[in-house]
PDB file of N, CA and C in Angstrom:
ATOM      1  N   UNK A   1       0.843  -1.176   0.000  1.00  0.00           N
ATOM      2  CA  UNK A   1       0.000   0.000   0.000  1.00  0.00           C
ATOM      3  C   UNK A   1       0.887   1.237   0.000  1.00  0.00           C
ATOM      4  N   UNK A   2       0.591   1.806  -1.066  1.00  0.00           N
ATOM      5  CA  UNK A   2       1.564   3.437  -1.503  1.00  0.00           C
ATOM      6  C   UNK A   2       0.769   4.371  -0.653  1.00  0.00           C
ATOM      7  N   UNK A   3       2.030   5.178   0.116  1.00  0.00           N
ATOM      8  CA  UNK A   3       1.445   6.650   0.774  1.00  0.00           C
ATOM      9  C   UNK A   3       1.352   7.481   0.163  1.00  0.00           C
ATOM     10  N   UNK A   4       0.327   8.506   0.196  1.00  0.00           N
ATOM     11  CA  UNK A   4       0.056  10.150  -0.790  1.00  0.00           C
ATOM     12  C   UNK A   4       1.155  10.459  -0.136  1.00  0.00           C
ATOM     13  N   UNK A   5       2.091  11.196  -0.692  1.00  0.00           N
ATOM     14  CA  UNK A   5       3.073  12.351  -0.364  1.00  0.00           C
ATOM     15  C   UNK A   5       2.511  13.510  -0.088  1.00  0.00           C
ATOM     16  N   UNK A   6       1.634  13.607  -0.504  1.00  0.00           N
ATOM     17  CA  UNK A   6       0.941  15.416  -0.322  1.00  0.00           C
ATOM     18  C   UNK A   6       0.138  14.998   1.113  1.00  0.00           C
ATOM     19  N   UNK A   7      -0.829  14.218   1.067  1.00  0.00           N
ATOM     20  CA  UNK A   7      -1.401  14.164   2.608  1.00  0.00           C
ATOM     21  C   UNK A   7      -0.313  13.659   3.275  1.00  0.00           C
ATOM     22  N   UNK A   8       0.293  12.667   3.700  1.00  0.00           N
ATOM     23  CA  UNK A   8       1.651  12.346   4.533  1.00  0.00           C
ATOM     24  C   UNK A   8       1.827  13.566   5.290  1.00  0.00           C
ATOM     25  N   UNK A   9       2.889  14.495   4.304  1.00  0.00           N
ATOM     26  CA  UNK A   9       3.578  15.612   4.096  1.00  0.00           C
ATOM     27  C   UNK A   9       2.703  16.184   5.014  1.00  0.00           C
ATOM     28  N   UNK A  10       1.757  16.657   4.574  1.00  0.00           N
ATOM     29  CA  UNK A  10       0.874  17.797   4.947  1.00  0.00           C
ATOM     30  C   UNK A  10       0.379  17.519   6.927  1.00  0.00           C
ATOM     31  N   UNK A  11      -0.045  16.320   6.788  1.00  0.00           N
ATOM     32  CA  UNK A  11      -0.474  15.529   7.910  1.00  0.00           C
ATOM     33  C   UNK A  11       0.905  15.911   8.994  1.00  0.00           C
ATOM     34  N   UNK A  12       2.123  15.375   8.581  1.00  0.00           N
ATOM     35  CA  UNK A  12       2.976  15.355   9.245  1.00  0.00           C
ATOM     36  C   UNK A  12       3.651  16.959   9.834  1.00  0.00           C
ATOM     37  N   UNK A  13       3.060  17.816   9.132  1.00  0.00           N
ATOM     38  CA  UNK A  13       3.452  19.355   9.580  1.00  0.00           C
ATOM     39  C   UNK A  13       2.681  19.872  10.513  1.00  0.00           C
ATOM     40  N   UNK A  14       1.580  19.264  10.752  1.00  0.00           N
ATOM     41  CA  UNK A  14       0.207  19.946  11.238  1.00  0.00           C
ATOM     42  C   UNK A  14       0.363  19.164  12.555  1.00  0.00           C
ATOM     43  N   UNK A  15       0.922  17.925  12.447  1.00  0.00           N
ATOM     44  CA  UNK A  15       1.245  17.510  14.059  1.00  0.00           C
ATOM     45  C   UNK A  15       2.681  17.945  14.870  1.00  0.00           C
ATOM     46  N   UNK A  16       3.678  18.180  13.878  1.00  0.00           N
ATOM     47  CA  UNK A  16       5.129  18.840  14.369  1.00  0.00           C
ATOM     48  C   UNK A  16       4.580  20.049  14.774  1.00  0.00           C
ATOM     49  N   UNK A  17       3.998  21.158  13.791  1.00  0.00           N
ATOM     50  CA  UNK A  17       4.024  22.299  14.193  1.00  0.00           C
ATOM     51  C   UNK A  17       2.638  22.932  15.168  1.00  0.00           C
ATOM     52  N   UNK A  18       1.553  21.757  15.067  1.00  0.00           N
ATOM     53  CA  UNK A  18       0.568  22.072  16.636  1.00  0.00           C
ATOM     54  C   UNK A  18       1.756  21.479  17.824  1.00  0.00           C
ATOM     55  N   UNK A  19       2.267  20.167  17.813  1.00  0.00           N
ATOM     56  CA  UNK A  19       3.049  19.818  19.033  1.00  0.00           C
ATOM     57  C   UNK A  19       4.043  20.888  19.410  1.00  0.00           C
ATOM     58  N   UNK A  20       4.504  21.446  18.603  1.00  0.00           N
ATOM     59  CA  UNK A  20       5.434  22.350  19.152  1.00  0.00           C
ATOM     60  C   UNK A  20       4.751  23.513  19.900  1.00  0.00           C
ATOM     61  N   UNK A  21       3.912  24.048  19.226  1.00  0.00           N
ATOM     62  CA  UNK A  21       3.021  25.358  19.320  1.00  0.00           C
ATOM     63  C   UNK A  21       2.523  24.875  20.893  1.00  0.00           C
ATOM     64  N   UNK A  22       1.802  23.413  21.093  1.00  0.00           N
ATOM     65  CA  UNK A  22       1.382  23.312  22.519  1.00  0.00           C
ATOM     66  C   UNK A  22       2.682  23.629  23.592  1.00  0.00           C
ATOM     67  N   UNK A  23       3.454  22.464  23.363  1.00  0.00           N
ATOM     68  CA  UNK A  23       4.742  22.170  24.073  1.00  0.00           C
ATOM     69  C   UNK A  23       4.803  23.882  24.557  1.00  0.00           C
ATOM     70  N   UNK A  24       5.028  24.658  23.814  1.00  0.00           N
ATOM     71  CA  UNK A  24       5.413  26.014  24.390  1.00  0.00           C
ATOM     72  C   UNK A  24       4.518  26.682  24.989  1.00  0.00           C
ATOM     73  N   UNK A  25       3.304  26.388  24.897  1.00  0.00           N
ATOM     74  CA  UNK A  25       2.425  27.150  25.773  1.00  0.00           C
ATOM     75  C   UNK A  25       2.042  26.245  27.356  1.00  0.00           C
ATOM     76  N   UNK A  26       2.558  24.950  27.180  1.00  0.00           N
ATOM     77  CA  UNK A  26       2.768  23.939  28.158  1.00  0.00           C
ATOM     78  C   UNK A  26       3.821  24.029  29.194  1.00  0.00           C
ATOM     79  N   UNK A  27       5.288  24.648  28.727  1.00  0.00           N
ATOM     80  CA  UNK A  27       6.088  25.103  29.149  1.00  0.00           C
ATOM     81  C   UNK A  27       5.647  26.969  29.974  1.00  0.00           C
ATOM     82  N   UNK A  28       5.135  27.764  29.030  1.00  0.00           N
ATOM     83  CA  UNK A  28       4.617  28.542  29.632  1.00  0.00           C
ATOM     84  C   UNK A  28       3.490  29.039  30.531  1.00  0.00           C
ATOM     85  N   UNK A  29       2.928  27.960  30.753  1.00  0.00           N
ATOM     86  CA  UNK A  29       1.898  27.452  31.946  1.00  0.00           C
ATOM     87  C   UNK A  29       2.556  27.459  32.964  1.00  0.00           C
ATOM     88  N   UNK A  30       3.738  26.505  33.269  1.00  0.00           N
ATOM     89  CA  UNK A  30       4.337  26.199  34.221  1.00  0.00           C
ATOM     90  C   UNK A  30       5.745  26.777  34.787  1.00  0.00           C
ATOM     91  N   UNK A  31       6.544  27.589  34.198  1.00  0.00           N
ATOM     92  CA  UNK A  31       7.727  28.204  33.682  1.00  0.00           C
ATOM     93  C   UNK A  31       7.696  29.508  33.628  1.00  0.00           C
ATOM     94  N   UNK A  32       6.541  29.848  32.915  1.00  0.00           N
ATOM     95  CA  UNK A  32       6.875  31.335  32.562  1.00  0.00           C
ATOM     96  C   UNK A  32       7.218  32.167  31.472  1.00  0.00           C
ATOM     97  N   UNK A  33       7.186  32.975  30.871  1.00  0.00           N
ATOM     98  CA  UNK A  33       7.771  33.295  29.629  1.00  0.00           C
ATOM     99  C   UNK A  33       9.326  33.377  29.869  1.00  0.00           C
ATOM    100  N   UNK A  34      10.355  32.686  29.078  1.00  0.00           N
ATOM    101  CA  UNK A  34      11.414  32.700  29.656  1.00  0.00           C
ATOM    102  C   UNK A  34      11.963  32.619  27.959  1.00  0.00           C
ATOM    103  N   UNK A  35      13.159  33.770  27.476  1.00  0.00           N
ATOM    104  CA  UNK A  35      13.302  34.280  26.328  1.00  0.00           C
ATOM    105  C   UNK A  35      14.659  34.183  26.702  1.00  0.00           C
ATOM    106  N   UNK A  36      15.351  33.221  26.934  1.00  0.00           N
ATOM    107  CA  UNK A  36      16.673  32.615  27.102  1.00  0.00           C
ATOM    108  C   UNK A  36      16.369  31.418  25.851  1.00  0.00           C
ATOM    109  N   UNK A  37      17.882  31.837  25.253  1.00  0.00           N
ATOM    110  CA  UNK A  37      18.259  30.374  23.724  1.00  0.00           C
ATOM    111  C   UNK A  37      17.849  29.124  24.594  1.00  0.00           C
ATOM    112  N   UNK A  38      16.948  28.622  23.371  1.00  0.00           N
ATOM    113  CA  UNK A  38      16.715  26.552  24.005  1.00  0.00           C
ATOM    114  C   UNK A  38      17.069  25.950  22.739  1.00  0.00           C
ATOM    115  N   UNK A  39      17.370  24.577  22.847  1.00  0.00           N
ATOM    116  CA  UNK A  39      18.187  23.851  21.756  1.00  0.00           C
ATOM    117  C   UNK A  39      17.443  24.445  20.239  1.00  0.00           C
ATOM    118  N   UNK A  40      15.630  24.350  20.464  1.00  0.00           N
ATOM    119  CA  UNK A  40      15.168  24.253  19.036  1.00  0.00           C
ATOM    120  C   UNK A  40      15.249  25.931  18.818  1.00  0.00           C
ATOM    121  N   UNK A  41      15.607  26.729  19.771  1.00  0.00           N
ATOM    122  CA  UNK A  41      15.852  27.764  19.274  1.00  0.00           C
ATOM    123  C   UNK A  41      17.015  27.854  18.134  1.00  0.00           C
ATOM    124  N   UNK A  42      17.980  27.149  18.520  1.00  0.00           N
ATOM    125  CA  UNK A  42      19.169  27.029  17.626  1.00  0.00           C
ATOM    126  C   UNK A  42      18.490  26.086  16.394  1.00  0.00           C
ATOM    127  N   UNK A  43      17.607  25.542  16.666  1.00  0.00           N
ATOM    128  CA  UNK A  43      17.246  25.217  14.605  1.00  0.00           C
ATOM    129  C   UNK A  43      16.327  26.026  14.390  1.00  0.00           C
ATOM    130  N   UNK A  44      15.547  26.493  14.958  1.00  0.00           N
ATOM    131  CA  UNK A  44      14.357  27.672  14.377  1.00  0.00           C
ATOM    132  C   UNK A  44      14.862  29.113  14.908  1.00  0.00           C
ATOM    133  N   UNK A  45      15.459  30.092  14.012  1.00  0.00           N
ATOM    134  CA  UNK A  45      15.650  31.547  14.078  1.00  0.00           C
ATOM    135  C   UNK A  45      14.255  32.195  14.548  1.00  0.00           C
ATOM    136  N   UNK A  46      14.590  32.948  16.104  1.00  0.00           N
ATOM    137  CA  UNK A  46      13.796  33.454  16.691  1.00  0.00           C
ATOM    138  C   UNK A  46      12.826  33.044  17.657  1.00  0.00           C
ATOM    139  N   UNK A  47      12.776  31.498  17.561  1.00  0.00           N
ATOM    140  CA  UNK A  47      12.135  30.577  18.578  1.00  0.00           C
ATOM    141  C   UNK A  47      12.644  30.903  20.205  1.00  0.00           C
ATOM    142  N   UNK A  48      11.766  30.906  21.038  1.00  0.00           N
ATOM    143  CA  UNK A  48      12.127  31.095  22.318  1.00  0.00           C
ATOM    144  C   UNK A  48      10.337  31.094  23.358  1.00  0.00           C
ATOM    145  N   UNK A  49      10.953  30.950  24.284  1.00  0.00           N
ATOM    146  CA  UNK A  49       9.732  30.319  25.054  1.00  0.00           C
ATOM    147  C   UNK A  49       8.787  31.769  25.490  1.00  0.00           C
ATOM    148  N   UNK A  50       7.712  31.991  24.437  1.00  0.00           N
ATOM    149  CA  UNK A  50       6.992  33.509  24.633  1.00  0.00           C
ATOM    150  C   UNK A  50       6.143  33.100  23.774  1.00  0.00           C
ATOM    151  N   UNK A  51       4.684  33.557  24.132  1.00  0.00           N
ATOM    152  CA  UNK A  51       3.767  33.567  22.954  1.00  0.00           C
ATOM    153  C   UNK A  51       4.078  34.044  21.320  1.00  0.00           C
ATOM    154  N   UNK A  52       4.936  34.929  20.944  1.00  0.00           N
ATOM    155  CA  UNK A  52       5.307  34.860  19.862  1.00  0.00           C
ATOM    156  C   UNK A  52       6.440  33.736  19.071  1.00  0.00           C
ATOM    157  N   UNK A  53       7.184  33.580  20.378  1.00  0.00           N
ATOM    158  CA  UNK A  53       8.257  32.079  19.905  1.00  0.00           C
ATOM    159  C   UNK A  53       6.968  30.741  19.526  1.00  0.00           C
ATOM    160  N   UNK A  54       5.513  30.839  19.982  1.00  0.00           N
ATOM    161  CA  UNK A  54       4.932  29.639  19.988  1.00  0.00           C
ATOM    162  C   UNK A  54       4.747  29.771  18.672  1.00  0.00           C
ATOM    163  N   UNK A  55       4.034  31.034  17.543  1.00  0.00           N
ATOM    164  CA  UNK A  55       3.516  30.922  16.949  1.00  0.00           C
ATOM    165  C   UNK A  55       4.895  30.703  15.685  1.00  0.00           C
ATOM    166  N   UNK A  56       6.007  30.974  15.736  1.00  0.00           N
ATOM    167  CA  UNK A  56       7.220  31.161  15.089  1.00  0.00           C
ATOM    168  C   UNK A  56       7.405  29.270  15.287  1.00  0.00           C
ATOM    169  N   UNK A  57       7.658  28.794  16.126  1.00  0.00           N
ATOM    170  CA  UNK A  57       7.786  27.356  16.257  1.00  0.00           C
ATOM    171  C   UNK A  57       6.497  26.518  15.413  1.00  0.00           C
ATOM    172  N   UNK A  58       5.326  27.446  15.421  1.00  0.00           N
ATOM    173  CA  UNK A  58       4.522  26.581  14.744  1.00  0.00           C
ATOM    174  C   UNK A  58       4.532  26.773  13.300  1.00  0.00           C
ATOM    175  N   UNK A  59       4.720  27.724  12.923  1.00  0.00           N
ATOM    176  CA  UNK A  59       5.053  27.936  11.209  1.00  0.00           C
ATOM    177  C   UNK A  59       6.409  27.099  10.795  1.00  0.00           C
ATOM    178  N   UNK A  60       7.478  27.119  11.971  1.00  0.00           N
ATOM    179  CA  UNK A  60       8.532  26.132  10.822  1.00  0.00           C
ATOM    180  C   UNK A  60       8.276  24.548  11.646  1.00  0.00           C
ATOM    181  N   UNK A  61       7.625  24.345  12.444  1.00  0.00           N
ATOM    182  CA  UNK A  61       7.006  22.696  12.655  1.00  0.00           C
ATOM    183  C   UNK A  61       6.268  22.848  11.636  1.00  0.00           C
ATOM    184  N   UNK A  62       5.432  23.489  10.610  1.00  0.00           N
ATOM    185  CA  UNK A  62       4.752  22.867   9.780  1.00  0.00           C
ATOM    186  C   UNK A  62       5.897  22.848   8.396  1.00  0.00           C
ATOM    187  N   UNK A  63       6.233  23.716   8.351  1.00  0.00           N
ATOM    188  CA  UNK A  63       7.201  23.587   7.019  1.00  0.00           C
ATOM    189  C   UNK A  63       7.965  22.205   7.035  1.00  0.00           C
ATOM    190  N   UNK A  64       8.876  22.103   8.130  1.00  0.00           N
ATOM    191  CA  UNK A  64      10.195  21.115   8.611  1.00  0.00           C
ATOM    192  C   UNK A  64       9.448  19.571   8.682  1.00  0.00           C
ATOM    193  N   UNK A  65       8.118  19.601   8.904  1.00  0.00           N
ATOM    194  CA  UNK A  65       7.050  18.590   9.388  1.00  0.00           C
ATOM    195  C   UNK A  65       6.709  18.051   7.613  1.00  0.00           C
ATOM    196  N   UNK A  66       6.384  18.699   6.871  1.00  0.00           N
ATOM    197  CA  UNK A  66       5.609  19.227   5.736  1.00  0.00           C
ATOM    198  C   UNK A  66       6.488  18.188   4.669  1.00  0.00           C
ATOM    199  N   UNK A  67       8.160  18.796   4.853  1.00  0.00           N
ATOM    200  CA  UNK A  67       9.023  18.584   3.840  1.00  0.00           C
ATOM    201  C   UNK A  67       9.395  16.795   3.972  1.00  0.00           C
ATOM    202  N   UNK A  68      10.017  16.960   6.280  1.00  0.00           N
ATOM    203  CA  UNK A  68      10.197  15.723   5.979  1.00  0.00           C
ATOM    204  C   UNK A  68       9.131  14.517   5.786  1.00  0.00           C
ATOM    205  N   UNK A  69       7.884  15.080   6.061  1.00  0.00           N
ATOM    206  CA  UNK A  69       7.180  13.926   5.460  1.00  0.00           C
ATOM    207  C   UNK A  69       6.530  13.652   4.559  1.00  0.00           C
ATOM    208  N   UNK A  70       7.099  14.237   3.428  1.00  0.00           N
ATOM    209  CA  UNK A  70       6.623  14.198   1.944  1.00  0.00           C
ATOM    210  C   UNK A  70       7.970  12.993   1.690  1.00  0.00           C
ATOM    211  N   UNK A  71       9.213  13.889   2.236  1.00  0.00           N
ATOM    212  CA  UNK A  71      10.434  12.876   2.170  1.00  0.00           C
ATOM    213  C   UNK A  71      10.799  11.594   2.218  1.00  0.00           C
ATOM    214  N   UNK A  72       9.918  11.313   3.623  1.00  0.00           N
ATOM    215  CA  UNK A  72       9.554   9.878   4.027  1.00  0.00           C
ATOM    216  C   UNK A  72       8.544   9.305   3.049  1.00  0.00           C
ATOM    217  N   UNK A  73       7.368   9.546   2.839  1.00  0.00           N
ATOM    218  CA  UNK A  73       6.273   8.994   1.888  1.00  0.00           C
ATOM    219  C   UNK A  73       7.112   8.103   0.502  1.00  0.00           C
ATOM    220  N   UNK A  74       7.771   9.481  -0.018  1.00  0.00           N
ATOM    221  CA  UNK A  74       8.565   9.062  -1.073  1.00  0.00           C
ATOM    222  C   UNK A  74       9.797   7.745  -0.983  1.00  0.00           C
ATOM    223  N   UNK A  75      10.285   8.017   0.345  1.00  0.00           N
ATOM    224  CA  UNK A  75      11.218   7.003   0.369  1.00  0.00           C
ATOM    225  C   UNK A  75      10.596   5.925   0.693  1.00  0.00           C
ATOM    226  N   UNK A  76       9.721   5.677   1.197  1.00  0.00           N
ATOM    227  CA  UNK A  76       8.611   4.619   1.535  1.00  0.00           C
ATOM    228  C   UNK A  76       8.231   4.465   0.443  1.00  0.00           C
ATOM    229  N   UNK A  77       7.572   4.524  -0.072  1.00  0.00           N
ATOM    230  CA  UNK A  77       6.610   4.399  -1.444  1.00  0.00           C
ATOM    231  C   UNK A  77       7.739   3.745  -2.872  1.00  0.00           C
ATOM    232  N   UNK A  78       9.332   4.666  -2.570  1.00  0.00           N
ATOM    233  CA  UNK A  78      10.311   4.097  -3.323  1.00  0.00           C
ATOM    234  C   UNK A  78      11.084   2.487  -3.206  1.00  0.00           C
ATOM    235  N   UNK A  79      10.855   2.068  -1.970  1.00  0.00           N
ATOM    236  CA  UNK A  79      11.370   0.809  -1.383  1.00  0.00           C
ATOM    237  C   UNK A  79      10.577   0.214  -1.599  1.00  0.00           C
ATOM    238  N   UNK A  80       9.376   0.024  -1.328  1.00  0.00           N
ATOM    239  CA  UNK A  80       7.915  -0.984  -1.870  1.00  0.00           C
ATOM    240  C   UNK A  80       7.730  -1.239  -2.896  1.00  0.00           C
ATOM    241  N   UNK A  81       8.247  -0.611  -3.833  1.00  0.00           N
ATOM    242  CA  UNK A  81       8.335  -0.716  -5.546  1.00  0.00           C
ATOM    243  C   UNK A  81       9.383  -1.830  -5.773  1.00  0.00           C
ATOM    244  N   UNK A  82      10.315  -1.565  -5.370  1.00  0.00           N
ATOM    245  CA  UNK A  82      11.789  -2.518  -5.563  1.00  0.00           C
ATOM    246  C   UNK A  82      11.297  -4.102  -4.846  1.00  0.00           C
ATOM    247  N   UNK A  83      11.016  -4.607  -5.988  1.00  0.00           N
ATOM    248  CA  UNK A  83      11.214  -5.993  -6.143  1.00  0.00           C
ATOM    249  C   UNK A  83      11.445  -6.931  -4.941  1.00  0.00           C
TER     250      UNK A  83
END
């Protein structure tokens, strides 16, 4: 059974970039707004634990989400073919 790349993809951004988007407002429940560098700050430019870092984490969880799981579909979908 072949995966859509476009739903995959799409599917897979919308759960990276809501999980992230919660995670930070989960963290800021309990924590605080706290605008000190965190690891995914160092892969997402401008990410940091603040209602605007949530919504910045959720636009590139959907992109980063988006790409690699169009990526995966394809490489999946490419191995199932092969004999």
């Amino acid at each position: 059974m072949k995966l859509n790349k476009r739903a995959f993809g799409m599917t897979s951004g919308l759960i990276l970039g809501t999980g992230l988007f919660l995670f930070t407002w989960w963290v800021i429940l309990f924590d605080g707004i706290t605008r000190e560098p965190t690891l995914i700050g160092v892969l997402y430019r401008g990410y940091n634990i603040s209602p605007s870092g949530s919504f910045i984490g959720l636009f590139y969880g959907i992109v980063d989400g988006t790409i690699f799981g169009a990526v995966f579909a394809w490489l999946y979908n490419l191995i199932l073919s092969k004999p």
